[in-house]
Protein backbone atom coordinates (compact mmCIF):
# COMPACT_ATOMS: atom_id res chain seq x y z
CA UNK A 1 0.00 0.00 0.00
CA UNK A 2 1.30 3.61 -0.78
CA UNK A 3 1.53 6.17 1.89
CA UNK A 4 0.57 9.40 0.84
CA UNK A 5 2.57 12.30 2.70
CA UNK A 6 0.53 15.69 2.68
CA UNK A 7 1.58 18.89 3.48
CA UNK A 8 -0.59 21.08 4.46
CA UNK A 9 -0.70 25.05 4.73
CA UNK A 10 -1.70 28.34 3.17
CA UNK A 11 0.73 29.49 0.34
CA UNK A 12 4.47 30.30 0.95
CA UNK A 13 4.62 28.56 4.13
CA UNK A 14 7.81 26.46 2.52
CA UNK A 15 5.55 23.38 1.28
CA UNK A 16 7.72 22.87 -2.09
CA UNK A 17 10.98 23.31 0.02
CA UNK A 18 10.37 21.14 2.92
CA UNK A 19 8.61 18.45 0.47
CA UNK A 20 11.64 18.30 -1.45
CA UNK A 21 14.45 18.50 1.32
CA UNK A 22 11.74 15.00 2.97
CA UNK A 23 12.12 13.85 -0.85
CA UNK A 24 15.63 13.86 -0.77
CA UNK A 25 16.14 12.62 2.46
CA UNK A 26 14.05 9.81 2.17
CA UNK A 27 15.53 9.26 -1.38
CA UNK A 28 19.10 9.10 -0.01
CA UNK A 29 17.75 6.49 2.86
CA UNK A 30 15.28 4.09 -0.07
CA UNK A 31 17.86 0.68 -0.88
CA UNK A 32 19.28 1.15 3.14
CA UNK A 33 15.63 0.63 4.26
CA UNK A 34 13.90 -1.21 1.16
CA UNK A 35 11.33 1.05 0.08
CA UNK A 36 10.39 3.74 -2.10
CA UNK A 37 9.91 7.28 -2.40
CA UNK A 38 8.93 9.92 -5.42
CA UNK A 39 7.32 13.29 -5.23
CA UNK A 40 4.74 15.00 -6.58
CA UNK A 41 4.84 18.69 -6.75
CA UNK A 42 2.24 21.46 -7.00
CA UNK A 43 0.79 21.79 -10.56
CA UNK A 44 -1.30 24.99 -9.39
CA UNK A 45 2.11 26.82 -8.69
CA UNK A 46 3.15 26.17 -12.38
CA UNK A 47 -0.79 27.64 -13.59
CA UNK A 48 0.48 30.69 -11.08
CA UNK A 49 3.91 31.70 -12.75
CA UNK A 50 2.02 31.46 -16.21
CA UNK A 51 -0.27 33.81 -14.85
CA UNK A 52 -3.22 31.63 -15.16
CA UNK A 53 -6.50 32.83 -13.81
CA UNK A 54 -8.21 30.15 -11.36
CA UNK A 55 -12.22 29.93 -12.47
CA UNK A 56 -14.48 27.17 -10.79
CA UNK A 57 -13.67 24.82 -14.02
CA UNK A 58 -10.05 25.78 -13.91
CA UNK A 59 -10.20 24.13 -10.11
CA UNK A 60 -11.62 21.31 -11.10
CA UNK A 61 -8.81 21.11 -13.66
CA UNK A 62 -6.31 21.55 -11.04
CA UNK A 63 -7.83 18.85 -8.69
CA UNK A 64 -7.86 16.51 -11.19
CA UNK A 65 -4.55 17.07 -12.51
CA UNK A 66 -3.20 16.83 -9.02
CA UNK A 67 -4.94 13.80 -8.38
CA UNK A 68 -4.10 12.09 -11.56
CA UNK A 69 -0.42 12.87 -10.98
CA UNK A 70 -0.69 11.00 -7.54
CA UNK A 71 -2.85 8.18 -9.00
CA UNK A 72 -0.09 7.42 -11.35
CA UNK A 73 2.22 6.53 -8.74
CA UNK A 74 0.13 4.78 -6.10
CA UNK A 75 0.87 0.66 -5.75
CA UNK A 76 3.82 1.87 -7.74
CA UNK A 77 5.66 3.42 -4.87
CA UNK A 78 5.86 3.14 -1.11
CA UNK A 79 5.55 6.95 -0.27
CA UNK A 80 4.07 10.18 -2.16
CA UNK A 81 5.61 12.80 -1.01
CA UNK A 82 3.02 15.90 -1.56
CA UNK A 83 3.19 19.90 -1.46
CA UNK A 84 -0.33 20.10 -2.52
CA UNK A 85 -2.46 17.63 -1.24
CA UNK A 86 -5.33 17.07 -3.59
CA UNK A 87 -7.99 17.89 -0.35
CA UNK A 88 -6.66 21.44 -1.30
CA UNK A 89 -8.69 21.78 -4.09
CA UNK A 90 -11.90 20.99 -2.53
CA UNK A 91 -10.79 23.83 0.13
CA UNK A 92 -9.78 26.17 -1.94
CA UNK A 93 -13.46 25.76 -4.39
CA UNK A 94 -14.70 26.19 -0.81
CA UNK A 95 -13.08 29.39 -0.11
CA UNK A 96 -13.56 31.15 -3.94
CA UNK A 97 -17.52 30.55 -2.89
CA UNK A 98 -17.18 27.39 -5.70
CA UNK A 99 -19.20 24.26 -5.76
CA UNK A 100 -16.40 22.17 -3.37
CA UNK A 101 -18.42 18.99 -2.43
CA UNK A 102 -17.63 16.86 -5.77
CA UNK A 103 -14.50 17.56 -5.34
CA UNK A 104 -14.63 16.64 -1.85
CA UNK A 105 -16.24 13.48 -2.58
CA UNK A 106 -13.28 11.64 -4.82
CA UNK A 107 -10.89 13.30 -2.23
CA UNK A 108 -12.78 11.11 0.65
CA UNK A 109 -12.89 8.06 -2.12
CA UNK A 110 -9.32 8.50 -2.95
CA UNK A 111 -8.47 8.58 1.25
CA UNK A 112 -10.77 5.45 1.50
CA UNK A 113 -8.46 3.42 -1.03
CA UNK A 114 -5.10 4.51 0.35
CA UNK A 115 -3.20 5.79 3.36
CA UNK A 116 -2.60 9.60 3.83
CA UNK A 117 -0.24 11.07 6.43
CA UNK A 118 -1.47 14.42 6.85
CA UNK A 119 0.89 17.42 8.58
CA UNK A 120 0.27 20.74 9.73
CA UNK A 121 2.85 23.01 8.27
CA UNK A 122 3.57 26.59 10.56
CA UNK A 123 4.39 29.56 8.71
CA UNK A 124 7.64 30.78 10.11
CA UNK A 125 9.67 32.53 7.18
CA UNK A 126 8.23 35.86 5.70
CA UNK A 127 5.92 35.56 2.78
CA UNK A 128 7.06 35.51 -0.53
CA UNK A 129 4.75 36.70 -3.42
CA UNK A 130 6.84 35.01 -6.19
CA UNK A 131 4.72 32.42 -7.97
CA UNK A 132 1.70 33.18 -5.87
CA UNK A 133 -2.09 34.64 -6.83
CA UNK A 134 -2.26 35.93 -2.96
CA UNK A 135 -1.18 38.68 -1.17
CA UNK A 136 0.27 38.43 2.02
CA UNK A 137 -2.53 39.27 4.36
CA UNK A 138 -4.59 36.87 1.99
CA UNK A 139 -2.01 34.27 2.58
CA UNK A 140 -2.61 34.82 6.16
CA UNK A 141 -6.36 34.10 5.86
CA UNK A 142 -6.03 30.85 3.71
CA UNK A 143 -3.83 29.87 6.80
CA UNK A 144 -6.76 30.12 9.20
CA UNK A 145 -9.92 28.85 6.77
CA UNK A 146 -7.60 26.05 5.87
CA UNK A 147 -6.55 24.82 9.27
CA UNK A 148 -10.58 24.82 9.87
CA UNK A 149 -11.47 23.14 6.75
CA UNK A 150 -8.55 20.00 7.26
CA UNK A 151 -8.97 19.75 10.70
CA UNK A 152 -13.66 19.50 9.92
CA UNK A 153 -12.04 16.85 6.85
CA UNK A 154 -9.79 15.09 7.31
CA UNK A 155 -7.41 13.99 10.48
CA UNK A 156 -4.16 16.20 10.92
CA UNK A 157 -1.65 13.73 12.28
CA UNK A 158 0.88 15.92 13.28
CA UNK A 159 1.65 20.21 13.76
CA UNK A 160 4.92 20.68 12.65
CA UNK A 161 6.83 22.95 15.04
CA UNK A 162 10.54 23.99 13.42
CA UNK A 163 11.16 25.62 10.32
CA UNK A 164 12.99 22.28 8.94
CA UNK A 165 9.57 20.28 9.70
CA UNK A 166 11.04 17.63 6.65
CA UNK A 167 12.70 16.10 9.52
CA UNK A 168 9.96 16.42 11.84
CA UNK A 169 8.02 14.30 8.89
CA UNK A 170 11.25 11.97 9.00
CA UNK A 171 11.12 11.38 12.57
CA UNK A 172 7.41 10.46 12.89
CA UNK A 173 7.71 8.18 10.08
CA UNK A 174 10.26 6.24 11.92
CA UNK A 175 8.94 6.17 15.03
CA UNK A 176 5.50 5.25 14.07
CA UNK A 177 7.07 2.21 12.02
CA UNK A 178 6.28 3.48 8.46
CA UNK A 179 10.05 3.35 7.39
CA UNK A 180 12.53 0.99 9.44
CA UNK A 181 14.64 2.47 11.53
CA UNK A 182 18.42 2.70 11.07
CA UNK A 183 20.17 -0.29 12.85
């Protein structure tokens, strides 16, 4: 069974960063431990730097995308590693006043047919606007509406505390048995 790693949080809260540094950590530790790792990055950050305008169908694009890039790689893999879960796009149709409950649904039927770690990620670096449709202050509300939406969801398994939460991620995947530990 694949375990899906998500990381949650409002935008520039160092998702893609801290999903890649896990990536790479994890990819550096794959024959040692037998098993394996691959990432799957945010496709709505690429519609951002080409300037793309997000409509209701455009989200629904996005979702699916996002979910279909995931898809590919489940009972392929042991571990997604995820800086945009695909729950987002339910939240974020949800918070543009969309229709979010289809999308919503094949989240909850996608969660019923595999394992998702879900984490909490804290904003502790100043926002950066590069390759983002938000302001700051915006930002800051997706924070809050999105911690209420996950945590009404789905089930946050951890709040990450330090600003290199990859190894937060690392540690609670060894202690809770998901990768062997080091011997």
């Amino acid at each position: 069974m694949t375990v899906i790693i998500n990381l949650w949080a409002g935008p520039s809260c160092r998702k893609s960063t801290q999903a890649a540094k896990l990536f790479a950590e994890m990819k550096a530790l794959e024959k040692e431990r037998n098993f394996t790792v691959e990432i799957v990055t945010e496709f709505a950050k690429e519609l951002a730097w080409m300037k793309v305008p997000i409509t209701e169908k455009m989200q629904n694009y996005i979702f699916f995308e996002q979910l279909k890039r995931e898809m590919i790689l489940v009972n392929a893999v042991d571990f997604i590693i995820t800086d945009s879960p695909t729950g987002i796009g339910s939240f974020y149709a949800k918070h543009y006043n969309q229709n979010y409950l289809s999308i919503l649904k094949w989240e909850q039927h996608k969660r019923n047919e595999n394992y998702c770690l879900d984490f909490w990620c804290p904003r502790l670096t100043p926002y950066n606007p590069n390759g983002r449709n938000e302001t700051e202050e915006q930002a800051l509300l997706v924070d809050q509406s999105m911690k209420t939406f996950v945590s009404d969801n789905f089930r946050i398994n951890e709040e990450l505390k330090t600003k290199e939460y990859h190894l937060e991620i690392l540690d609670y995947l060894q202690i809770w048995d998901f990768i062997r530990k080091a011997k």
